[in-house]
Protein backbone atom coordinates (compact mmCIF):
# COMPACT_ATOMS: atom_id res chain seq x y z
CA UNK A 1 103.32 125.97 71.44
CA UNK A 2 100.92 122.92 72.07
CA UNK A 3 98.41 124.76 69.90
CA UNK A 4 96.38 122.25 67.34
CA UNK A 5 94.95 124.73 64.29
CA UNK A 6 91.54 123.89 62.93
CA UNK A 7 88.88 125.58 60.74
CA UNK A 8 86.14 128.00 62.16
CA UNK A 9 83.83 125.07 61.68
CA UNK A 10 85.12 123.02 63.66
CA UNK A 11 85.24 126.20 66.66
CA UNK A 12 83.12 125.33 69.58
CA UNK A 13 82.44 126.84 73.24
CA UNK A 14 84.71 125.86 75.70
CA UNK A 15 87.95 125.93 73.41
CA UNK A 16 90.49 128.24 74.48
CA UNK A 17 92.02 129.81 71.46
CA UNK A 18 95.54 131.21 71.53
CA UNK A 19 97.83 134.08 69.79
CA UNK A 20 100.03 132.33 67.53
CA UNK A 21 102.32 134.80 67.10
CA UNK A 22 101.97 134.99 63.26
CA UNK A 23 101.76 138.55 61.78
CA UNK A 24 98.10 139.84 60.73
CA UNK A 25 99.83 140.68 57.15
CA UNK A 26 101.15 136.98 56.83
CA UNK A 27 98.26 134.99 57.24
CA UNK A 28 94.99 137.78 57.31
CA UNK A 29 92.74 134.70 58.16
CA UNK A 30 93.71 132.96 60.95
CA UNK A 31 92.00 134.20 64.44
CA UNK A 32 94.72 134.98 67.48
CA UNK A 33 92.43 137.22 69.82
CA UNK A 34 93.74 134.85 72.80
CA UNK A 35 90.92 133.92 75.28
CA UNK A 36 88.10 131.21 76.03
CA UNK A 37 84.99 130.83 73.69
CA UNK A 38 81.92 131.32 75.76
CA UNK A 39 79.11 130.88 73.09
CA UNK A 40 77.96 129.91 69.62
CA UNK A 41 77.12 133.44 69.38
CA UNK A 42 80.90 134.72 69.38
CA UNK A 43 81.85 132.06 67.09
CA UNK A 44 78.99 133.71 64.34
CA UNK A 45 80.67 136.63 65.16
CA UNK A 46 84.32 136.00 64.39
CA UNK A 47 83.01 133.93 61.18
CA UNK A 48 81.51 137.36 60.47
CA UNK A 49 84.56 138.57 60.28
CA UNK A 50 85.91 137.03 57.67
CA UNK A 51 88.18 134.89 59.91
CA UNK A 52 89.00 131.12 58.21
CA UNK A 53 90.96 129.58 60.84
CA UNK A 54 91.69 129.36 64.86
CA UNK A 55 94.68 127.80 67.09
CA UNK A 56 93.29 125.92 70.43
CA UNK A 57 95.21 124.61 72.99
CA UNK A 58 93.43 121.46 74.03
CA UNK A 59 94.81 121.82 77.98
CA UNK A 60 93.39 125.02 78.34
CA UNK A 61 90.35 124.15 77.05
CA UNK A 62 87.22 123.19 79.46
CA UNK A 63 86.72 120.34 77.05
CA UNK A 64 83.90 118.68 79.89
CA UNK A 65 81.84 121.79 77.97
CA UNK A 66 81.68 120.59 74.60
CA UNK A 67 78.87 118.34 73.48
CA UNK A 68 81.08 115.76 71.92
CA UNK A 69 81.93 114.51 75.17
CA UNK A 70 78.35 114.41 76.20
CA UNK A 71 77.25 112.15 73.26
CA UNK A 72 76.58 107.97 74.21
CA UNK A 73 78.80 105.66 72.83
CA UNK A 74 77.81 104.41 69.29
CA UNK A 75 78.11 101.13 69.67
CA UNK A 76 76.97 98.94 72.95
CA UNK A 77 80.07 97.48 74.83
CA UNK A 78 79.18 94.31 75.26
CA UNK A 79 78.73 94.56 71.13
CA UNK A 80 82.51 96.65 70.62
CA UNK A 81 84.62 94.32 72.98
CA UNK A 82 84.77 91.77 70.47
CA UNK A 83 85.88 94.02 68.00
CA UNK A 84 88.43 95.52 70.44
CA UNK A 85 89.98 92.75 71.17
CA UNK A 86 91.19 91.58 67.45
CA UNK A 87 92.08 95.21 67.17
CA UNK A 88 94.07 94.80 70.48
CA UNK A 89 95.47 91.35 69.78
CA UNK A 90 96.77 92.78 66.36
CA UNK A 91 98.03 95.52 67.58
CA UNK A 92 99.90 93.12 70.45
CA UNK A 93 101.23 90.89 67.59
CA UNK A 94 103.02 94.16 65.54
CA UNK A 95 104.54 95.42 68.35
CA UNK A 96 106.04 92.44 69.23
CA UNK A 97 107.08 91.30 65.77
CA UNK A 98 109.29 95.22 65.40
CA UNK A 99 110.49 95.00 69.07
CA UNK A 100 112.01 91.52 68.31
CA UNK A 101 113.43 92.37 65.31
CA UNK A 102 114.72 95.57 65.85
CA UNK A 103 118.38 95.26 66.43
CA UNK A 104 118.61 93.59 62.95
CA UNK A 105 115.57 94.07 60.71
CA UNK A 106 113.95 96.93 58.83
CA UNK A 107 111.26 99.06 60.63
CA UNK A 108 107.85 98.67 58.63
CA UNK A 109 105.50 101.22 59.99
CA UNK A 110 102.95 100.56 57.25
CA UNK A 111 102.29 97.36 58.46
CA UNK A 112 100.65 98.94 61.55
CA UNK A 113 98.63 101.48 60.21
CA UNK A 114 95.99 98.98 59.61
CA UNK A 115 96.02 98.27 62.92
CA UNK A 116 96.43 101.53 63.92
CA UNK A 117 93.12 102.81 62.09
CA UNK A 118 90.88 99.68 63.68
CA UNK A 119 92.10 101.40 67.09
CA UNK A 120 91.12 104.49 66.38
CA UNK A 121 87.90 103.33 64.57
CA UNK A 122 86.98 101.39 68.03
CA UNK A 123 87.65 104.53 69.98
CA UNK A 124 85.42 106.58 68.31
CA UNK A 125 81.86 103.86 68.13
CA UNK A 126 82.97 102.76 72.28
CA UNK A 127 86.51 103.75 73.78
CA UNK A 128 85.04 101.97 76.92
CA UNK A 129 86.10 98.57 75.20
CA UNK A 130 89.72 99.27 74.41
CA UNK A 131 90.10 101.41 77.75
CA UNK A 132 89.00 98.05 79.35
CA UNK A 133 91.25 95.75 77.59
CA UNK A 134 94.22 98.54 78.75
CA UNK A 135 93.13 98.47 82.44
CA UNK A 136 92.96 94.29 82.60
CA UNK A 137 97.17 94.08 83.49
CA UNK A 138 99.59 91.12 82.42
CA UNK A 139 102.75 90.64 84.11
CA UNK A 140 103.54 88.78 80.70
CA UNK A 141 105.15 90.60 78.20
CA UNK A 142 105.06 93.63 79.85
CA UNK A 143 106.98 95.87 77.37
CA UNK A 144 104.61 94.35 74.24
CA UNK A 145 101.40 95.36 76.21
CA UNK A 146 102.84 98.74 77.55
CA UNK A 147 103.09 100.03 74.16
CA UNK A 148 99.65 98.65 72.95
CA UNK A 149 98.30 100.37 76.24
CA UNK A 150 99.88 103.19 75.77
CA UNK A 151 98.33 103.72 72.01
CA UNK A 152 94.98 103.02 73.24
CA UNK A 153 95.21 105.71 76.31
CA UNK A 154 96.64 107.97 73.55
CA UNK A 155 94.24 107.52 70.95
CA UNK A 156 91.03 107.85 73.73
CA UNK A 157 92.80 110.69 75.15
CA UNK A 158 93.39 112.59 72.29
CA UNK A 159 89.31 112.05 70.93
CA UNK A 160 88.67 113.40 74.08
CA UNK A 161 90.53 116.33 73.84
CA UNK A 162 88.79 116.96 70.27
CA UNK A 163 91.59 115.63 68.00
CA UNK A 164 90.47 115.01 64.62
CA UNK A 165 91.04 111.39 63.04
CA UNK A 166 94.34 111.73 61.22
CA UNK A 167 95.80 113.28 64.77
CA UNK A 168 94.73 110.62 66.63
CA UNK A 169 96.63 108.02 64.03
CA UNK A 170 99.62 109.96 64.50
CA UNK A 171 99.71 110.14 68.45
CA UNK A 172 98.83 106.45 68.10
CA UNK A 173 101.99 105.71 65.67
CA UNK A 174 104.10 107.75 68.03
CA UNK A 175 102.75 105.66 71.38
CA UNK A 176 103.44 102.04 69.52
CA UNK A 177 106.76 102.84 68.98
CA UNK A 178 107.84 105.21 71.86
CA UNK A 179 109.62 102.26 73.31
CA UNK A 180 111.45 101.32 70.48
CA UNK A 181 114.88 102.06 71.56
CA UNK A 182 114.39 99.72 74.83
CA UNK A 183 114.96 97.00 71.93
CA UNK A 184 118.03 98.04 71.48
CA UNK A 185 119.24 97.75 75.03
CA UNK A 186 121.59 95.28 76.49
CA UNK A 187 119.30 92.10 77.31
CA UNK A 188 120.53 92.81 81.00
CA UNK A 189 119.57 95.79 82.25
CA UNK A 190 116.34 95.61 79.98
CA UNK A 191 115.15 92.36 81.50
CA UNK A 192 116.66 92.98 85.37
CA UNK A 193 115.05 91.34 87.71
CA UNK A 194 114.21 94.72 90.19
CA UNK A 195 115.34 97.65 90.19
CA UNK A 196 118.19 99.01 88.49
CA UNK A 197 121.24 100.87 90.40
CA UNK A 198 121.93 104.60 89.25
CA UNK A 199 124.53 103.44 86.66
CA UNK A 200 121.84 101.12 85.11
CA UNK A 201 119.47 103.89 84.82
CA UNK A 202 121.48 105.85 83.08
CA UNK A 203 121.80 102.94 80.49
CA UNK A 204 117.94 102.77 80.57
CA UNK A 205 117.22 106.08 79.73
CA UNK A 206 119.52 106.33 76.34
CA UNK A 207 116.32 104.21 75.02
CA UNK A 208 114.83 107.55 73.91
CA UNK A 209 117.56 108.99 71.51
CA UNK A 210 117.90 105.44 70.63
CA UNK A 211 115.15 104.95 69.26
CA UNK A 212 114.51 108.01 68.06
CA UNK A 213 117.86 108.01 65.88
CA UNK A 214 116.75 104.49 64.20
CA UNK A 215 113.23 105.75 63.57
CA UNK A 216 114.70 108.76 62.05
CA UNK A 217 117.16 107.24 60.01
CA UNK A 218 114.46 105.01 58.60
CA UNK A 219 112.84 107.99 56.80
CA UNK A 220 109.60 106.55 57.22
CA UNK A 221 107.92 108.60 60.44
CA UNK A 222 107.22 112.00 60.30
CA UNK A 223 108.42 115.07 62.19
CA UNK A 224 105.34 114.68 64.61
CA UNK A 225 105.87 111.34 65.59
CA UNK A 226 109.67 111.51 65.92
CA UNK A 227 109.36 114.67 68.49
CA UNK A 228 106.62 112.78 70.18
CA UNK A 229 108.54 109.67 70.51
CA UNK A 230 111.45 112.05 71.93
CA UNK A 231 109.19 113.76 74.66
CA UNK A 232 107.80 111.09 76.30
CA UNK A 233 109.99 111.60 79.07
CA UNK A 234 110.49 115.35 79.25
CA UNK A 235 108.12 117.06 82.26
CA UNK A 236 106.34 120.80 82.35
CA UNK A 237 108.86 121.92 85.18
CA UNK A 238 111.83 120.92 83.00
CA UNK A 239 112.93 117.61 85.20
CA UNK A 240 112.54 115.40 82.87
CA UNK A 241 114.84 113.61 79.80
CA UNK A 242 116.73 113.77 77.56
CA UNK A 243 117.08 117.34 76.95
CA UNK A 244 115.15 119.08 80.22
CA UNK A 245 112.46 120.70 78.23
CA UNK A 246 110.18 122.85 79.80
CA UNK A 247 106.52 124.10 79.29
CA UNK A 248 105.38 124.64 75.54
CA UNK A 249 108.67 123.29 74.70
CA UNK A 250 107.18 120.13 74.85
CA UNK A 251 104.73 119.57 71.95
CA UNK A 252 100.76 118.37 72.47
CA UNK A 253 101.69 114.78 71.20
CA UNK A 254 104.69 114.26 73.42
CA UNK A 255 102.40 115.41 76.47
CA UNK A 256 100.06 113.25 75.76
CA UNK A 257 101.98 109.82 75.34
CA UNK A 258 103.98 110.71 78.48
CA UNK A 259 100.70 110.97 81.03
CA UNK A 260 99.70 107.89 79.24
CA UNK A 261 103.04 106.20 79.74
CA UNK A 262 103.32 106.90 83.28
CA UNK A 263 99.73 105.67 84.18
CA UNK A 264 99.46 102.43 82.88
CA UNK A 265 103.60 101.78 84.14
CA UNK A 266 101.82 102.77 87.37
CA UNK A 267 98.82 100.26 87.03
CA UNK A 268 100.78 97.33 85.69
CA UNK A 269 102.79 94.79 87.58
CA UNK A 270 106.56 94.00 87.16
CA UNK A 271 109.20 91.81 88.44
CA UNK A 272 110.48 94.11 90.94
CA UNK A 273 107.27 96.05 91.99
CA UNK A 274 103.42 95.36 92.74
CA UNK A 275 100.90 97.34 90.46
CA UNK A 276 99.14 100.12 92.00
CA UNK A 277 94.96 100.16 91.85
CA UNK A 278 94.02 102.26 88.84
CA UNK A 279 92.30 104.46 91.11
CA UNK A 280 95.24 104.85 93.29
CA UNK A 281 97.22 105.36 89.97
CA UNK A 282 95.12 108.54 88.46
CA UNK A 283 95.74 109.75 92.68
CA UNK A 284 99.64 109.79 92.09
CA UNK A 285 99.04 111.60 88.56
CA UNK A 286 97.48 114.02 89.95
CA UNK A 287 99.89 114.34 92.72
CA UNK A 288 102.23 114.35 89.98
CA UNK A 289 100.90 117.20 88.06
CA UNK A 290 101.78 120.30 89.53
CA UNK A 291 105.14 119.36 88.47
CA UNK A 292 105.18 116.65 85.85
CA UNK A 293 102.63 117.89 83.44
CA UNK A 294 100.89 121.84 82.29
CA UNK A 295 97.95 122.69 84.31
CA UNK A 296 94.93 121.15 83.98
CA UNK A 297 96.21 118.26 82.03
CA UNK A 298 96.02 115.47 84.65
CA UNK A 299 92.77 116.67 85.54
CA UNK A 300 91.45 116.23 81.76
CA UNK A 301 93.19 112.42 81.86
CA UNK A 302 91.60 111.64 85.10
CA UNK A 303 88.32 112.57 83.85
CA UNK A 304 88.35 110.55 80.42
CA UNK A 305 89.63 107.35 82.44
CA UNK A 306 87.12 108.15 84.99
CA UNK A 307 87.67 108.26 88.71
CA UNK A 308 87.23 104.39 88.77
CA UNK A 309 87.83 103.12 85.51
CA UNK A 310 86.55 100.87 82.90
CA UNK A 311 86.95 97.56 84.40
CA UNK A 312 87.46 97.96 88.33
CA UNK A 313 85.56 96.14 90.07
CA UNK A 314 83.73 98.29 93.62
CA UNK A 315 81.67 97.76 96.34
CA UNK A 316 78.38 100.19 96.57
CA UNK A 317 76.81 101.94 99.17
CA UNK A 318 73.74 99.91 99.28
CA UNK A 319 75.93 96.68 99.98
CA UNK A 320 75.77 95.56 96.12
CA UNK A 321 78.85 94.85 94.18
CA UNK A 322 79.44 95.91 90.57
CA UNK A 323 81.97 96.25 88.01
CA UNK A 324 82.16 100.12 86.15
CA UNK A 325 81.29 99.83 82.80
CA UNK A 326 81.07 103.74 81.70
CA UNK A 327 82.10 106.79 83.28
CA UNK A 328 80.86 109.84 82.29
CA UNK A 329 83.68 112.85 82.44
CA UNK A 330 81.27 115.30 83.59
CA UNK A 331 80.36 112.93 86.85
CA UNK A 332 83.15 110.70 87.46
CA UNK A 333 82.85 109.77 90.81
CA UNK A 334 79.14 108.28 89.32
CA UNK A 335 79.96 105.62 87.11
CA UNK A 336 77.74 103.18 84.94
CA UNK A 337 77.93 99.56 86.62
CA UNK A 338 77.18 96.27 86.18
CA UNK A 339 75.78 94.78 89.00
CA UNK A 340 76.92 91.08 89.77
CA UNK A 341 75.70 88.53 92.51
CA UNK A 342 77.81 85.70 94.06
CA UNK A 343 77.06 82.39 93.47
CA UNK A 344 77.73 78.70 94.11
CA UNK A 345 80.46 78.54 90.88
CA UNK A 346 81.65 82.49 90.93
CA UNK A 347 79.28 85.21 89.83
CA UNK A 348 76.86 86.77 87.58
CA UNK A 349 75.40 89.47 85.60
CA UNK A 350 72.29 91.69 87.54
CA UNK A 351 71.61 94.51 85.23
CA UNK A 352 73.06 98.00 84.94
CA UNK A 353 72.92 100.43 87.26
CA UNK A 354 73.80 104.70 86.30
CA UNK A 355 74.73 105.74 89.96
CA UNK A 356 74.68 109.26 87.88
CA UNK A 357 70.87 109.12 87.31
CA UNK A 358 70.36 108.49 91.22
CA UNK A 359 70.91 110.37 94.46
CA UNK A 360 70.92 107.93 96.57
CA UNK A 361 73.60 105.19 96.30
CA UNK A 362 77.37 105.37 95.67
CA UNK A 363 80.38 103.93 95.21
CA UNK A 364 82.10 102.74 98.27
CA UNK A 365 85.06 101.57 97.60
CA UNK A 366 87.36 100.05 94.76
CA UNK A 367 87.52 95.82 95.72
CA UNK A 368 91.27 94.40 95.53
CA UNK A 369 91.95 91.82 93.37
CA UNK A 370 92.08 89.33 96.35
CA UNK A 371 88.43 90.01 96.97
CA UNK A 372 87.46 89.72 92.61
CA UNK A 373 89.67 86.45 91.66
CA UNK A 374 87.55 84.45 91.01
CA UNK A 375 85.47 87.06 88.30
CA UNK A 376 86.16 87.26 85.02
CA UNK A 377 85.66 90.95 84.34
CA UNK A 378 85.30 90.78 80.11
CA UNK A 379 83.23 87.98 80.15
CA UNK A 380 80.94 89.06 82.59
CA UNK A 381 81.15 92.84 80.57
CA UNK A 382 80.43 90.97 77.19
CA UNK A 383 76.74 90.33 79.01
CA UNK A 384 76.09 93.78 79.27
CA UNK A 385 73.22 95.22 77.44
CA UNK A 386 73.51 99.48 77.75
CA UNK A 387 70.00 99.70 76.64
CA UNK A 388 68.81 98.27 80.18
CA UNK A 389 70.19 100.89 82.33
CA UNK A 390 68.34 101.07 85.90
C-alpha cells in the first residue's frame, strides 16, 4: 500500500489514515481505524489511547487542509534563486558526469547526496526558486536536465504532500537516477532525431530494468529507490511498464516520480516535438488521471505547481502584464505576480501584485513565448522583493 507511517505527533487534520492490515496482537500501538482526521480534538483522543503510531496515505489526504501548506516561504525568492541555482547547476553537473560514464564506470551515489540535501534544503526555505529553474526549458541536454527536473518536482512534491526530510532525499535519489538505464542504450535510438517506430520503442523502454539491474547490482541504493526507479512507468489502471502494475501495487515513491516525469517531458522541447505551455501541460495530466494515476493525485500536483506556474509569464485582466512568482495551493487560479512594463530596451520590474488578496482583477491568459522573448524571466524574478506585495 502507498501508506507512509509516522508518529502520533506528527498526526494532523486532513490526513487520511489507513488499516494496515497488521494484527492488533503484533504491533498493539500502531492506529488502523481507517478514515479521515477531522480535528485536533480526535487526534487527543487516539493519543489518549495509548496509540504510538498511524499509517497515512498522502493521496487520500486533503493535504490543501493542513497548515504546513499555508505557511510563507522562509526565505524571499529573489534572495533563494541564487542559492537554487548552484544547487541546480550541481545537481546538472552529477547527472551528467554518471550518465556519461555509465556504460563503463562505477556508479557513486554518495557523490550526489550533497547535492541532493542542498535541493531539498532549498525546497523547504522557497520551492518557488527551484520550481522556477524546472519550468525555464532547454532543448540542450535534454536527458541531463530531465532528471534534475524531475528531482526538483519530486522533492517539492513530496514536502507538499507532508514527507519528512529523509523521504524527500530518497524520492530525490530515485528521480536523479530514474533514467539511468537510457545510458545504456544504443546511441541510435537514444539520440533519434523524431520519433521512434514501434520496434524502436520497444528498445526504449528496456531502459527501466536496465537500469534498475545496474543500480541493483551496485549494492549501493536501497530497496526504496530501486522500486521507485522501476515504477516510473507503471500507471493506476495497470497500462503501464514493465510489469503492468496496478493500483497500490505501485508504491508512493514510484507515483510520485512518474507524474513528475511525465509533466516536465510534456513542458520541455525535443527534436521531434514542440513543448507544450506548462499550463496546457498540468491540462493533459489531469486528462491523464483518471487513468494514469490514483484519484486525486493529479489534482494534488496541479495544485503545488499551481494552475500557472512559477515562471509563466500572463496577461491580466486589467491590461497589465506580469510574470507568477507564487501560487498558493489553496487559490491557484490567483497567483502572486510580478508586474513588468515594456520599455525602449525590453522590460522591467513594477512591484508585486497577490491577485488572491483582490476581487477584482485576474489572470487572462498565459503569453506564448513569441509574445515574452525578449524577457528574461530570472533576472527580472531576482528583483523581486515579497515584502512589497500590493
Amino acid at each position: 500500500m502507498a501508506s507512509v507511517r509516522i508518529s502520533i505527533a506528527r498526526l494532523k487534520p486532513g490526513m487520511f489514515v489507513v488499516d494496515a492490515g497488521i494484527s492488533w496482537l503484533e504491533d498493539p500501538h500502531l492506529y488502523q481505524n481507517e478514515g479521515l482526521i477531522i480535528s485536533e480534538a480526535e487526534i487527543k483522543s487516539i493519543k489518549r489511547q495509548g496509540f504510538a503510531e498511524v499509517c497515512y496515505d498522502p493521496t487520500r489526504s486533503q493535504i490543501q487542509a493542513l497548515p504546513e501548506d499555508k505557511a510563507a516561504p522562509r526565505t524571499l525568492l529573489s534572495d533563494e534563486i541564487y542559492v537554487a541555482r548552484g544547487a541546480f547547476s550541481s545537481a546538472y553537473g552529477h547527472v551528467r558526469s554518471f550518465m556519461q560514464s555509465a556504460a563503463c564506470g562505477n556508479v557513486e551515489v554518495a557523490a550526489v547526496e550533497p547535492c541532493l540535501n542542498s535541493i531539498v534544503k532549498s525546497v523547504a526555505r522557497n520551492r518557488n526558486a527551484l520550481l522556477l529553474l524546472a519550468n525555464l526549458k532547454s532543448l540542450d541536454d535534454y536527458m541531463y536536465r530531465h532528471s534534475v527536473n524531475v528531482a526538483i518536482f519530486a522533492v517539492a512534491f513530496g514536502q507538499y504532500l507532508g514527507l519528512e526530510d529523509e523521504e524527500l532525499r530518497r524520492i530525490g535519489i530515485a528521480a536523479l537516477f530514474h533514467d539511468y538505464g537510457k545510458a545504456l542504450l544504443p546511441p541510435n535510438i537514444l539520440n533519434a532525431p523524431r520519433k521512434l517506430d514501434a520496434s524502436e520503442m520497444q528498445i526504449m523502454r528496456t531502459h527501466v530494468e536496465c537500469g534498475y539491474e545496474k543500480l541493483r547490482s551496485s549494492g549501493k541504493f536501497s530497496h526504496e529507490v530501486l522500486s521507485a526507479i522501476l515504477q516510473h512507468h507503471e500507471r493506476h489502471d495497470g497500462s503501464g511498464y514493465p510489469y503492468q502494475l496496478a493500483g497500490d501495487e505501485i508504491g508512493l515513491y514510484g507515483r510520485i516520480i512518474s507524474i513528475c516525469d511525465v509533466y516536465d517531458a510534456l513542458a520541455s522541447k525535443r527534436v521531434y516535438k514542440d513543448a507544450i505551455h506548462p499550463k496546457h501541460a498540468l491540462g493533459t495530466l489531469f486528462k491523464m488521471s483518471e487513468n494514469a494515476w490514483a484519484p486525486g493525485f493529479a489534482e494534488h500536483f496541479i495544485k503545488m505547481v499551481g494552475i500557472f506556474p512559477i515562471g509563466t509569464a500572463v496577461l491580466l485582466s486589467n491590461g497589465q502584464k506580469g510574470i507568477v512568482c507564487h501560487s498558493e495551493p489553496l487559490s491557484p487560479s490567483l497567483p502572486s505576480v510580478l508586474l513588468v512594463r515594456d520599455c525602449e530596451h525590453g522590460v522591467r520590474p513594477l512591484r508585486l501584485f497577490d491577485l488572491s488578496r483582490q476581487k477584482t482583477v485576474n489572470v487572462n491568459r498565459s503569453l506564448s513565448k513569441t509574445e515574452t522573448a525578449y524577457w528574461d524571466i530570472p533576472t527580472l524574478l531576482d528583483s523581486a522583493n515579497e515584502e512589497e506585495m500590493a
